[in-house]
C-alpha atoms as a PDB file:
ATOM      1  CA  UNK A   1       0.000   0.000   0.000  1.00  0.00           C
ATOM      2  CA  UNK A   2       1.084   3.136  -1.009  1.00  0.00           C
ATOM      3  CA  UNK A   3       2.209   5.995   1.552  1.00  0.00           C
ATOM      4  CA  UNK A   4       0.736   9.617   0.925  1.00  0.00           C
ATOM      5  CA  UNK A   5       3.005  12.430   2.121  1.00  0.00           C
ATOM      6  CA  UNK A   6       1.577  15.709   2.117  1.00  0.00           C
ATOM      7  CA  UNK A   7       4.654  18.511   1.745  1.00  0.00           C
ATOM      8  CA  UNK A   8       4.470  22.220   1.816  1.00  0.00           C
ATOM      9  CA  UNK A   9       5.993  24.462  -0.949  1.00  0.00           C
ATOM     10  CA  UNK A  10       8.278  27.773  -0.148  1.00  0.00           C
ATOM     11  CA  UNK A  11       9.270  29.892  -2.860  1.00  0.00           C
ATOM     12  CA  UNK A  12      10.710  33.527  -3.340  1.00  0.00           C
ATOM     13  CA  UNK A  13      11.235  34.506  -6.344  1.00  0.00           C
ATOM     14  CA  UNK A  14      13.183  37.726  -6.003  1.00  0.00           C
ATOM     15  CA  UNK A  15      15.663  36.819  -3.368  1.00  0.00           C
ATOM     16  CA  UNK A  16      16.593  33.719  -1.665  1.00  0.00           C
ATOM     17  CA  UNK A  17      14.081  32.166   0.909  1.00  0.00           C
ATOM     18  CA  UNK A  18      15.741  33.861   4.216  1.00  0.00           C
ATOM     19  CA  UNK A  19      13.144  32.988   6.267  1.00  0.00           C
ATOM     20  CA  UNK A  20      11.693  29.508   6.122  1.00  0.00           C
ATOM     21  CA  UNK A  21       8.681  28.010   8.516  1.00  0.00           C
ATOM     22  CA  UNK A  22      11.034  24.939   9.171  1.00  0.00           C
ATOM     23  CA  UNK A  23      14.412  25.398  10.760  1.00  0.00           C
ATOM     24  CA  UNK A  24      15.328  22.127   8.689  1.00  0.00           C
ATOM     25  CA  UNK A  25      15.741  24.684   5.493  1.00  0.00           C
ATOM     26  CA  UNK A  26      19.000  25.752   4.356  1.00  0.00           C
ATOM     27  CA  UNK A  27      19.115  29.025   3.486  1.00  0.00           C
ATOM     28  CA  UNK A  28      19.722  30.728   0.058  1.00  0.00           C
ATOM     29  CA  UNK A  29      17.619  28.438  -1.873  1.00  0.00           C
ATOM     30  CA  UNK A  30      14.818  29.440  -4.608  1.00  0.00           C
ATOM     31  CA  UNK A  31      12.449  27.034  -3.281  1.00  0.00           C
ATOM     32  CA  UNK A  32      11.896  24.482   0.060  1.00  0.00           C
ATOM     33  CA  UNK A  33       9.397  21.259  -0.167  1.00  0.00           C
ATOM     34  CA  UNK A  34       8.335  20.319   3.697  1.00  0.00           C
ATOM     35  CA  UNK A  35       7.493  17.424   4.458  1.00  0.00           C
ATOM     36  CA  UNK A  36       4.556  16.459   6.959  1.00  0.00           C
ATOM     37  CA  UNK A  37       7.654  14.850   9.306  1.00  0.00           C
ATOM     38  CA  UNK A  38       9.417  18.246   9.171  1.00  0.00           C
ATOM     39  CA  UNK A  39      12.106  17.059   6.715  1.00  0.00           C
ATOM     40  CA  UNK A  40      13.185  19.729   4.192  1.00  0.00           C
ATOM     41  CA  UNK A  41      14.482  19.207   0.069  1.00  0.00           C
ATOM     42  CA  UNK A  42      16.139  22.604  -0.868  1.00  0.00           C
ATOM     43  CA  UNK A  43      15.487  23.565  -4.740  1.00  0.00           C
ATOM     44  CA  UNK A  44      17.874  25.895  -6.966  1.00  0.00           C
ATOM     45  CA  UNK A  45      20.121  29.049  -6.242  1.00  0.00           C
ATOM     46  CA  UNK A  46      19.913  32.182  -7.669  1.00  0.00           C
ATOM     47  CA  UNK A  47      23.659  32.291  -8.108  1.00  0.00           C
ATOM     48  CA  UNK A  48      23.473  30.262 -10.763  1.00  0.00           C
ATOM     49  CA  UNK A  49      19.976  30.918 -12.872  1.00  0.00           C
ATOM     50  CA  UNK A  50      19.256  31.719 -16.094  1.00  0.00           C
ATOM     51  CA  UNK A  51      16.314  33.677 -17.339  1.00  0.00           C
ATOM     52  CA  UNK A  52      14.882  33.125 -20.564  1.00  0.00           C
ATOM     53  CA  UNK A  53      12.427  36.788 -21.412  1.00  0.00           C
ATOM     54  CA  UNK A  54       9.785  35.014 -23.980  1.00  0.00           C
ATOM     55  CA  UNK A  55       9.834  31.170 -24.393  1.00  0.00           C
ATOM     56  CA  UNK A  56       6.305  30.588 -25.310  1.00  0.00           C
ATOM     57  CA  UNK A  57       5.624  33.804 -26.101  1.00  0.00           C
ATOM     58  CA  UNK A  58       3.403  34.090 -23.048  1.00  0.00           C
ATOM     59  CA  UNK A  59       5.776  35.079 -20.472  1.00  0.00           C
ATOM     60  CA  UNK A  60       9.331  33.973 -18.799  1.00  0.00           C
ATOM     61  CA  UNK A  61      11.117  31.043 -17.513  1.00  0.00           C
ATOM     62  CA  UNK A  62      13.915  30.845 -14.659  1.00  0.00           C
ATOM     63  CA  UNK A  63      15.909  27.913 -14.237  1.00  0.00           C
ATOM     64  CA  UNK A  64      17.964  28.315 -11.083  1.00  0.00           C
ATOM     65  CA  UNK A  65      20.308  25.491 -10.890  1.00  0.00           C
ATOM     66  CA  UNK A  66      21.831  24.001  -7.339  1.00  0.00           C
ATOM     67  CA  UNK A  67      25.460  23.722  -7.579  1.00  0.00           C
ATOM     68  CA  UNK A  68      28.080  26.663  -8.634  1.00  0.00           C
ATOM     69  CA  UNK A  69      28.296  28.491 -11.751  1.00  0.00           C
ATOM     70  CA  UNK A  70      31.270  26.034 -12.926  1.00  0.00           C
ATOM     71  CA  UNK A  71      30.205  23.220 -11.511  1.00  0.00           C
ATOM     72  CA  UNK A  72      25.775  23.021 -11.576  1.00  0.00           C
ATOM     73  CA  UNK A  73      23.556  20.487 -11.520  1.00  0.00           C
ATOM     74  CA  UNK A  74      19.949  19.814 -13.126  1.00  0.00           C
ATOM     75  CA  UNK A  75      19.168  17.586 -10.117  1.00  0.00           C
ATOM     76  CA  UNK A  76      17.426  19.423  -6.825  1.00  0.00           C
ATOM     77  CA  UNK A  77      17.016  22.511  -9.360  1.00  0.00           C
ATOM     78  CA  UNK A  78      13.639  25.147  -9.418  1.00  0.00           C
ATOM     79  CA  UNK A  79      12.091  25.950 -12.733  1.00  0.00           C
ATOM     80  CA  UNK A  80       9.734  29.298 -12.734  1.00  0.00           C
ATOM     81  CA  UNK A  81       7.350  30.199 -15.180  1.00  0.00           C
ATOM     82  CA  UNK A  82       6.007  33.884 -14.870  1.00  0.00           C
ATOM     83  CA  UNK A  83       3.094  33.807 -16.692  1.00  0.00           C
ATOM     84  CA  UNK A  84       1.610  36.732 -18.427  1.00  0.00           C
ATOM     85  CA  UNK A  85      -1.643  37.277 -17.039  1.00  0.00           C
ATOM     86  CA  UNK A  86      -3.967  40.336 -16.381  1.00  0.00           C
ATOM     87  CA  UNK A  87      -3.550  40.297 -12.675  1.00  0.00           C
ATOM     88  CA  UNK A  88      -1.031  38.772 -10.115  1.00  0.00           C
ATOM     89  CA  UNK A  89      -1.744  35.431  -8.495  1.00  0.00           C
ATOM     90  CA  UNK A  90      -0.068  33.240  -6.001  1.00  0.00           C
ATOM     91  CA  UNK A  91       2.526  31.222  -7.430  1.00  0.00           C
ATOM     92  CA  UNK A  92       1.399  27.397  -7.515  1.00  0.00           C
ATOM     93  CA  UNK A  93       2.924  23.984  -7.623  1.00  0.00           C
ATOM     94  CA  UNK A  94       2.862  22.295 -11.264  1.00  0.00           C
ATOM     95  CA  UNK A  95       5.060  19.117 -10.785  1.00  0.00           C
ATOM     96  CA  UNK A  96       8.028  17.545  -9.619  1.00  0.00           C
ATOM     97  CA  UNK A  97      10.157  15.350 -12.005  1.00  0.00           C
ATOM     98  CA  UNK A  98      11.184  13.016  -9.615  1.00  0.00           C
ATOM     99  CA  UNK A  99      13.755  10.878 -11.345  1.00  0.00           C
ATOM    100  CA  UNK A 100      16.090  14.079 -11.406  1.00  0.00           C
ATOM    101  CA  UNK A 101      14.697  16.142  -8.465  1.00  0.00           C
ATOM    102  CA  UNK A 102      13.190  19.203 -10.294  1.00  0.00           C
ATOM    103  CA  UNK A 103      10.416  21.243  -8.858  1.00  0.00           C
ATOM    104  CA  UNK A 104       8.297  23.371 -11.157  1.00  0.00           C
ATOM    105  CA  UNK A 105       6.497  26.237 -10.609  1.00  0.00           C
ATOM    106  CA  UNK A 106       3.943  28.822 -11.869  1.00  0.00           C
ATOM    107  CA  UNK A 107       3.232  32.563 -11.249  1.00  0.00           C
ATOM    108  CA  UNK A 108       0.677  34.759 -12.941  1.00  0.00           C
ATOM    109  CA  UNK A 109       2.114  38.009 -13.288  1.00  0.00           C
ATOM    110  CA  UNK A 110       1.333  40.749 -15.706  1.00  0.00           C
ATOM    111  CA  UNK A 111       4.903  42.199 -15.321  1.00  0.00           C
ATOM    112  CA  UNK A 112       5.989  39.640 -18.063  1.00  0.00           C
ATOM    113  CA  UNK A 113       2.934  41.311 -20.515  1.00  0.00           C
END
């Protein structure tokens, strides 16, 4: 029988989350995933990201990788899409691909009109 875990998404998409509900978060990260038993996966850094302005034509896309800028990885990575939209809404959870760790995100945002 399958095991449901419920987690809890952090994200910040400006700066790096500084100030995360669970003390189990290391800082500097783009996003956190919490875990109903208080454990904490770290997504991304903004010191090494890449933003590309118009991929669909509908908005933008950040990629922030974990790792260095010489030496990054695709695993435990956050990808962002801004979405253009007429008003601003709370950014959302799409997916995670699991097999490589990478949590995707949305955010509605007409600052990418």
């Amino acid at each position: 029988m399958a095991t449901t875990v419920n987690y809890t998404y952090e994200l910040q998409l400006c700066a790096p989350v500084t100030n995360s509900v669970n003390a189990n978060c290391t800082a500097g990260s783009v996003a956190n995933q919490i875990a109903d038993d208080g454990s904490c996966l770290s997504f991304g850094s903004f010191a090494v990201a890449t933003v590309n302005p118009n991929p669909y034509a509908d908005g933008a896309f950040i990629a922030a990788y974990a790792g260095s800028a010489v030496n990054n990885y695709q695993a435990y990575m956050a990808n962002i899409y801004v979405i253009c939209a007429p008003t601003f809404a709370a950014p959302s959870f799409e997916h995670m691909k699991s097999d490589i760790m990478q949590a995707h995100f949305t955010l509605n945002s007409p600052v990418v009109c």
